[in-house]
N, C-alpha and C. Protein backbone atom coordinates (compact mmCIF):
# COMPACT_ATOMS: atom_id res chain seq x y z
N UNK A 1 99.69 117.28 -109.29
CA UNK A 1 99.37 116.05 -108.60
C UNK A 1 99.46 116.30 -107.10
N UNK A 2 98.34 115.88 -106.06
CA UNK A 2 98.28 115.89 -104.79
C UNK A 2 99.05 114.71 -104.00
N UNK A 3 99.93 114.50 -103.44
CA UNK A 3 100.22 113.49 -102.62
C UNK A 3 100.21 113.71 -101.19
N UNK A 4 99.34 113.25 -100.51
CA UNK A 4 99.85 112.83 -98.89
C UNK A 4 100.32 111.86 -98.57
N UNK A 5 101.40 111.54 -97.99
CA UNK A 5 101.86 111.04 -96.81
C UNK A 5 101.35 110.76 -95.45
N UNK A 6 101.18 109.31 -95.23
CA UNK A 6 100.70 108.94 -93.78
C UNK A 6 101.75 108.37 -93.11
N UNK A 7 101.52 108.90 -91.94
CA UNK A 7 102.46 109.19 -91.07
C UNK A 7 102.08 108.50 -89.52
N UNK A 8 102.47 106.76 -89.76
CA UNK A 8 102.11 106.35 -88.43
C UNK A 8 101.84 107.02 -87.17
N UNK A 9 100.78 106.37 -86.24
CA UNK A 9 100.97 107.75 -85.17
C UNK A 9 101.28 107.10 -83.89
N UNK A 10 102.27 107.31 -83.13
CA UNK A 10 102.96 107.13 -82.49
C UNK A 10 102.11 107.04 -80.92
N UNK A 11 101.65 105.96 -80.07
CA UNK A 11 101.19 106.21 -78.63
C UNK A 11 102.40 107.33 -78.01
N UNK A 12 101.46 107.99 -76.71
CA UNK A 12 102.26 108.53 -75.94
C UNK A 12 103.32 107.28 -75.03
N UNK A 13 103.96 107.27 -74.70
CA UNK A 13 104.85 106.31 -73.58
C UNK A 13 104.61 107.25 -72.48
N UNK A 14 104.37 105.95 -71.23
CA UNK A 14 104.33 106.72 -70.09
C UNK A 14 105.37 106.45 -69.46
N UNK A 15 105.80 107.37 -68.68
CA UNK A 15 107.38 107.44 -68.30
C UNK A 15 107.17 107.28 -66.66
N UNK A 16 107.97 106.51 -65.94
CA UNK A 16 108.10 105.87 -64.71
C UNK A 16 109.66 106.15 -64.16
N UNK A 17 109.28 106.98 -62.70
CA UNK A 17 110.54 106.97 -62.15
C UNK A 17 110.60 106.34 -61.18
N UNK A 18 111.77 106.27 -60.76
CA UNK A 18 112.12 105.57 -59.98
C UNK A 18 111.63 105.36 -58.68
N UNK A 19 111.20 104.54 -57.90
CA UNK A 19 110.92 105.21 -56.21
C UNK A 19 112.36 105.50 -55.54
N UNK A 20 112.94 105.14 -55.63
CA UNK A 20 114.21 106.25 -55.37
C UNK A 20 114.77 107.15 -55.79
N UNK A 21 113.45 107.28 -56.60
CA UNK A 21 113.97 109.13 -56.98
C UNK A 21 113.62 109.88 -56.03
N UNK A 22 113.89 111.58 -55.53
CA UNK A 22 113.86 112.05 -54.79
C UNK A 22 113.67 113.40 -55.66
N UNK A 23 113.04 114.61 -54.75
CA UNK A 23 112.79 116.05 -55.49
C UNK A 23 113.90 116.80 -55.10
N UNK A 24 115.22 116.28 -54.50
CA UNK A 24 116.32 117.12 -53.97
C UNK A 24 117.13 117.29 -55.35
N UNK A 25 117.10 116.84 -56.64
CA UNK A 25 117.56 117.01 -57.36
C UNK A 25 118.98 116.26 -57.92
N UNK A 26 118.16 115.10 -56.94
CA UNK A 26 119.31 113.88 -57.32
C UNK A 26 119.42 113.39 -58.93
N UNK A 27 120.59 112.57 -59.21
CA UNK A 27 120.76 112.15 -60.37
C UNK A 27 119.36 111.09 -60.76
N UNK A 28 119.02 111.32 -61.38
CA UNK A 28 117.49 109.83 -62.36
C UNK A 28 117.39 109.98 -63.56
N UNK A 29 116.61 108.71 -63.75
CA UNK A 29 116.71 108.44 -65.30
C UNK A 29 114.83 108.02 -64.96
N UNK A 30 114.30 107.91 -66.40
CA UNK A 30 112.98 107.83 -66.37
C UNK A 30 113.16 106.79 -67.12
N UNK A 31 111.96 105.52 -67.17
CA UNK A 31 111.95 104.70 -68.24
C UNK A 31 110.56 104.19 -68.30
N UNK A 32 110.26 103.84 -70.16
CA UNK A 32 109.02 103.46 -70.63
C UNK A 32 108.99 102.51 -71.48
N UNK A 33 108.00 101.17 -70.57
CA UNK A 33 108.12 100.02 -71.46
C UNK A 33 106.98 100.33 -72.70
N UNK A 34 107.58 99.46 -73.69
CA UNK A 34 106.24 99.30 -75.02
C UNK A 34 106.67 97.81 -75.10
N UNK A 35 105.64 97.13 -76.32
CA UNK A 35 105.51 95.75 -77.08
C UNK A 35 107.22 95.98 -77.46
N UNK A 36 108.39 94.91 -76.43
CA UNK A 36 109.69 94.68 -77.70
C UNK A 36 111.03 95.88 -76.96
N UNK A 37 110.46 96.35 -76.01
CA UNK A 37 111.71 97.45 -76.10
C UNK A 37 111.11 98.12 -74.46
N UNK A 38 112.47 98.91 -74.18
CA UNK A 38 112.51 99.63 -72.77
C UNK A 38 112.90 101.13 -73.18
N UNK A 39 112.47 102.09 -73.21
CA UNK A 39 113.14 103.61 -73.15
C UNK A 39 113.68 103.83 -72.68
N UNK A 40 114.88 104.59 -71.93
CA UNK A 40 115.22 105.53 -71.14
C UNK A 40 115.30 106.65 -71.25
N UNK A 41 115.51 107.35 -70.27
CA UNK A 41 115.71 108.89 -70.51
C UNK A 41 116.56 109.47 -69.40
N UNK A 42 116.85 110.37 -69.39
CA UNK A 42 117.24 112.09 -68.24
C UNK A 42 115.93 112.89 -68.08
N UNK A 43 115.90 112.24 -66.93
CA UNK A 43 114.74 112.93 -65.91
C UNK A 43 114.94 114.39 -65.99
N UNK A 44 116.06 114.99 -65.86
CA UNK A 44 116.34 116.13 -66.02
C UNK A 44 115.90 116.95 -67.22
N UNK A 45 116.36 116.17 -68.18
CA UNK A 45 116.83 116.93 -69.74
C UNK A 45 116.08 115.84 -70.65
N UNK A 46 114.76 116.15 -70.63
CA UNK A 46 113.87 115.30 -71.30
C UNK A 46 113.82 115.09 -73.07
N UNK A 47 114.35 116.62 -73.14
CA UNK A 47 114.95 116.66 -74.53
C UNK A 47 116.04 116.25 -75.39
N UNK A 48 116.56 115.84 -74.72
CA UNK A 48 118.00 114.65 -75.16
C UNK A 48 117.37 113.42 -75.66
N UNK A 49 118.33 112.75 -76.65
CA UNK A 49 117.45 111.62 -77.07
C UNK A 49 117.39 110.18 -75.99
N UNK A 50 116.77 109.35 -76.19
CA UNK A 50 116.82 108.20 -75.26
C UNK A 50 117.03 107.45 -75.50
N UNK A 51 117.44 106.62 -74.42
CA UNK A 51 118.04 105.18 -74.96
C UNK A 51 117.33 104.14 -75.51
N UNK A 52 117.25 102.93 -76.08
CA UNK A 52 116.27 102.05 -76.14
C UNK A 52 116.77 100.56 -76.43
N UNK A 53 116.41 100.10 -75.65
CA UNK A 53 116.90 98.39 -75.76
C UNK A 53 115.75 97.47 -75.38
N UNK A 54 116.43 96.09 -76.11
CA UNK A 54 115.01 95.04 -76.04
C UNK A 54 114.66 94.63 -74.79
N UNK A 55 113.61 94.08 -74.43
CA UNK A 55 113.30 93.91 -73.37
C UNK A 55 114.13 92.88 -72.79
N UNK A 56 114.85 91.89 -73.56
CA UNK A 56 115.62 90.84 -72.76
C UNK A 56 116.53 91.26 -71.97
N UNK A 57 117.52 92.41 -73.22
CA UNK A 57 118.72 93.55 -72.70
C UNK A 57 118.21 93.81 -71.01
N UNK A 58 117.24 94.99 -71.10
CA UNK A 58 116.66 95.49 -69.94
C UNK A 58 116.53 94.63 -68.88
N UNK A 59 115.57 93.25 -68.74
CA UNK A 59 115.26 92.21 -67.72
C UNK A 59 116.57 91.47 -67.19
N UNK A 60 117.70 91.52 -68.47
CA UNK A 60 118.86 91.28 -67.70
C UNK A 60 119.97 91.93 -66.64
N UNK A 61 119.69 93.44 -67.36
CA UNK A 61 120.36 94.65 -66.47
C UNK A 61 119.71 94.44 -65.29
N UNK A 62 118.41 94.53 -65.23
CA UNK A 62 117.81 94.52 -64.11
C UNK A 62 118.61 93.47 -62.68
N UNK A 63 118.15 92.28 -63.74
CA UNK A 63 118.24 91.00 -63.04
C UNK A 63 119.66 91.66 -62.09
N UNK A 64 120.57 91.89 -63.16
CA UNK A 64 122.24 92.43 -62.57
C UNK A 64 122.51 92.88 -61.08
N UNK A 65 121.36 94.35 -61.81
CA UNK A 65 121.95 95.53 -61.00
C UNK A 65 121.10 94.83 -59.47
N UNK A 66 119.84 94.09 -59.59
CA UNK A 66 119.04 93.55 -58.37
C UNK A 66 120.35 92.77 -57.26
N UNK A 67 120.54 92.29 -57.73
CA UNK A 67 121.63 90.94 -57.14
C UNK A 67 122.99 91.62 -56.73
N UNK A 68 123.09 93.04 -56.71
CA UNK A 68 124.37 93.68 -56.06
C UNK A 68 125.95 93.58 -56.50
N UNK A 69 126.22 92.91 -57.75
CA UNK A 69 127.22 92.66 -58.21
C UNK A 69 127.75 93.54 -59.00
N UNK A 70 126.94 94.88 -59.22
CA UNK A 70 127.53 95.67 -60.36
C UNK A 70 128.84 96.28 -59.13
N UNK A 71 129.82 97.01 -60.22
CA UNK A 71 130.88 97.60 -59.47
C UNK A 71 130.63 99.13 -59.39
């Protein structure tokens, strides 16, 4: 008996750094929105796995880190 398996196929994500990233080899993280969710990554070490949270998670970090209150 023959069986295949289909195997959703996955878009590429395009990955966005930071404008304060810099080529001196500062610390960054890369991130890629889809439908529902935010990626992250190590700009560095692309091969490590990434993070991923919903978009509310994300728009709230944001909101956070915008407004200067993180410690």
């Amino acid at each position: 008996m023959n069986v295949e398996k289909s195997v959703p196929a996955t878009p590429e994500l395009a990955w966005f750094k930071s404008s304060y990233s810099s080529g001196e080899g500062g610390q960054c993280v890369e991130v890629a929105a889809c439908l529902g969710a935010v990626h992250v990554r190590d700009s560095k070490d692309t091969t490590v796995p990434m993070l991923t949270v919903q978009t509310g998670a994300w728009h709230a970090f944001v909101g956070y880190a915008a407004r200067g209150d993180a410690v």
